[in-house]
Protein backbone atom coordinates (compact mmCIF):
# COMPACT_ATOMS: atom_id res chain seq x y z
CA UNK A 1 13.26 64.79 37.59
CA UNK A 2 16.73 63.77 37.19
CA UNK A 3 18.74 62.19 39.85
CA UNK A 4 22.50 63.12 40.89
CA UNK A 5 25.31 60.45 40.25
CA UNK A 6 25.31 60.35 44.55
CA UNK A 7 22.19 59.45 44.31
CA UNK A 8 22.71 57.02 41.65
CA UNK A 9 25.49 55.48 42.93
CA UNK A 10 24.06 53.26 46.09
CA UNK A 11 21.11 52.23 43.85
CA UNK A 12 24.29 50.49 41.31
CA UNK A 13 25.95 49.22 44.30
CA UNK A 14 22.28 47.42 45.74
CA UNK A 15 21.49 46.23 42.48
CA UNK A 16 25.00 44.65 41.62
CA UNK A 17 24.54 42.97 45.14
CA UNK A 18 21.25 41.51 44.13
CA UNK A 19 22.11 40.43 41.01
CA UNK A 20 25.39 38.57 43.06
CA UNK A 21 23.35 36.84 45.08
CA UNK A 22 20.53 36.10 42.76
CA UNK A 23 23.90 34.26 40.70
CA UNK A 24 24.38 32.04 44.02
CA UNK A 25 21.02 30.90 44.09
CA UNK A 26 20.96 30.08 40.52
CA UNK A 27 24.12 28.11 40.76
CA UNK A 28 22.69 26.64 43.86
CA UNK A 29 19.51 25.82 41.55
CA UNK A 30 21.83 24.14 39.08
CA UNK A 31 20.82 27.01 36.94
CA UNK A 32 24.23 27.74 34.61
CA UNK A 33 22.50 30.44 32.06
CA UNK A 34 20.48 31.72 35.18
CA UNK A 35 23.52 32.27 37.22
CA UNK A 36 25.61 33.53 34.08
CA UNK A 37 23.01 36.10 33.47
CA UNK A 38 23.02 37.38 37.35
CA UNK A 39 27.06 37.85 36.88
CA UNK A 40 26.60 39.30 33.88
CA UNK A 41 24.48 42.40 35.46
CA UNK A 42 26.22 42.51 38.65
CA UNK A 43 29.13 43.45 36.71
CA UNK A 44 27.53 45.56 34.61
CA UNK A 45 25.51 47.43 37.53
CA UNK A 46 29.56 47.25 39.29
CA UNK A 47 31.04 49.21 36.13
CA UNK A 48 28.31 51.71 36.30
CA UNK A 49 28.62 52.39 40.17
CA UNK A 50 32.42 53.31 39.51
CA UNK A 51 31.86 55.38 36.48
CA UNK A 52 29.44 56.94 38.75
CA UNK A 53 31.55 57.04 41.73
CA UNK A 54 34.40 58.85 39.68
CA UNK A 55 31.76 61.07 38.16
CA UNK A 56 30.41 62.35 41.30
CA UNK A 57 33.98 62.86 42.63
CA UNK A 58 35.51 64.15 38.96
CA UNK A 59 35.39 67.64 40.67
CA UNK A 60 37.99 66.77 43.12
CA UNK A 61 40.23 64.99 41.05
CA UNK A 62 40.23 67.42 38.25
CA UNK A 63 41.92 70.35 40.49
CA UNK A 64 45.30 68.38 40.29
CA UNK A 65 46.66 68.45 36.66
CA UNK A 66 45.84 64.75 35.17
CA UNK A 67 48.59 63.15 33.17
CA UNK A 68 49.31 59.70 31.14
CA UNK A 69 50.41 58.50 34.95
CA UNK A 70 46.99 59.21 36.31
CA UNK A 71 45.79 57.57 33.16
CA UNK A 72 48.29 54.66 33.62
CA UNK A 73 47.76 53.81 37.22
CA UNK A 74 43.64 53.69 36.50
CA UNK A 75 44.23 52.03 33.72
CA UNK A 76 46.19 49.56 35.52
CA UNK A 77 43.31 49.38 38.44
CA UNK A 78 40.83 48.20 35.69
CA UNK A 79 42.97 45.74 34.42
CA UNK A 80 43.87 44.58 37.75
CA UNK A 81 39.75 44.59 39.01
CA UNK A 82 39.28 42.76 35.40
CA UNK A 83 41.34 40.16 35.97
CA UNK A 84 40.30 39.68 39.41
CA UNK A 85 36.34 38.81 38.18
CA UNK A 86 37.90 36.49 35.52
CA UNK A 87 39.22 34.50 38.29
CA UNK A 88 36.09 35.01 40.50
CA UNK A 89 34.02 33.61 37.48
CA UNK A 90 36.43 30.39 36.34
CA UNK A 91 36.21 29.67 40.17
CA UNK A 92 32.19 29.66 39.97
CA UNK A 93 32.38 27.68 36.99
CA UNK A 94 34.44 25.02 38.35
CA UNK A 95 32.28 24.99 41.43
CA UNK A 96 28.89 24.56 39.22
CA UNK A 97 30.51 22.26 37.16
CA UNK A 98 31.40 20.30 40.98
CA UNK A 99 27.69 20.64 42.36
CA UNK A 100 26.44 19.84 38.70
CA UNK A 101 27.92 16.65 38.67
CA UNK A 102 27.20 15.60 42.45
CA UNK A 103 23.64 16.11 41.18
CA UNK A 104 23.87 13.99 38.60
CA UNK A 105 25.10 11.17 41.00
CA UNK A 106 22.43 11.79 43.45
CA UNK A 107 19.74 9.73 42.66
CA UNK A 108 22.45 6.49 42.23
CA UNK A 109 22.53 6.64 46.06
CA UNK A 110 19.27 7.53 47.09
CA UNK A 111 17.63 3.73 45.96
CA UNK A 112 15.90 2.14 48.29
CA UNK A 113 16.55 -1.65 48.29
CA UNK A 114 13.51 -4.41 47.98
């Protein structure tokens, strides 16, 4: 039994969400390769809901002639969406890196004196 790319498509989009928040709880863990990992798939699981998404709608958009400005412009979008998760991801970094070291100053404050 093979599934449509509609039907496909929501299962991507669930599973990228999953895998988003399964990266906050490993950063909230303190868990850097665990959290890298969930990113890692949510994109992956993101790419493969658009390629879907444009697959299941390719009928539509291939009764207008496509030219290098179609091309262009969703070439452009990728770029755009591409450079958008780079910033998402050096902005999780740096917060990691922020809770990582108020962990490591933690147990400096919680001593109990004699």
């Amino acid at each position: 039994m093979t599934l449509k790319p509609a039907t496909w498509y929501p299962i991507a989009v669930v599973l990228s969400v999953f895998n988003l928040a399964g990266a906050g709880f490993a950063v909230g863990q303190a868990q850097p390769e665990h959290a890298a990992i969930h990113v890692a798939l949510a994109v992956a699981f993101g790419l493969w809901a658009q390629r879907l998404r444009s697959r299941s709608g390719g009928s539509e958009h291939r009764a207008r002639p496509e030219g290098l400005d179609a091309d262009g412009s969703r070439l452009e979008a990728l770029e755009a969406e591409v450079s958008k998760l780079r910033q998402e991801l050096v902005e999780t970094q740096e917060r990691l890196d922020f809770v990582e070291r108020l962990l490591a100053q933690r147990p400096e404050t919680r001593r109990v004196g004699p």
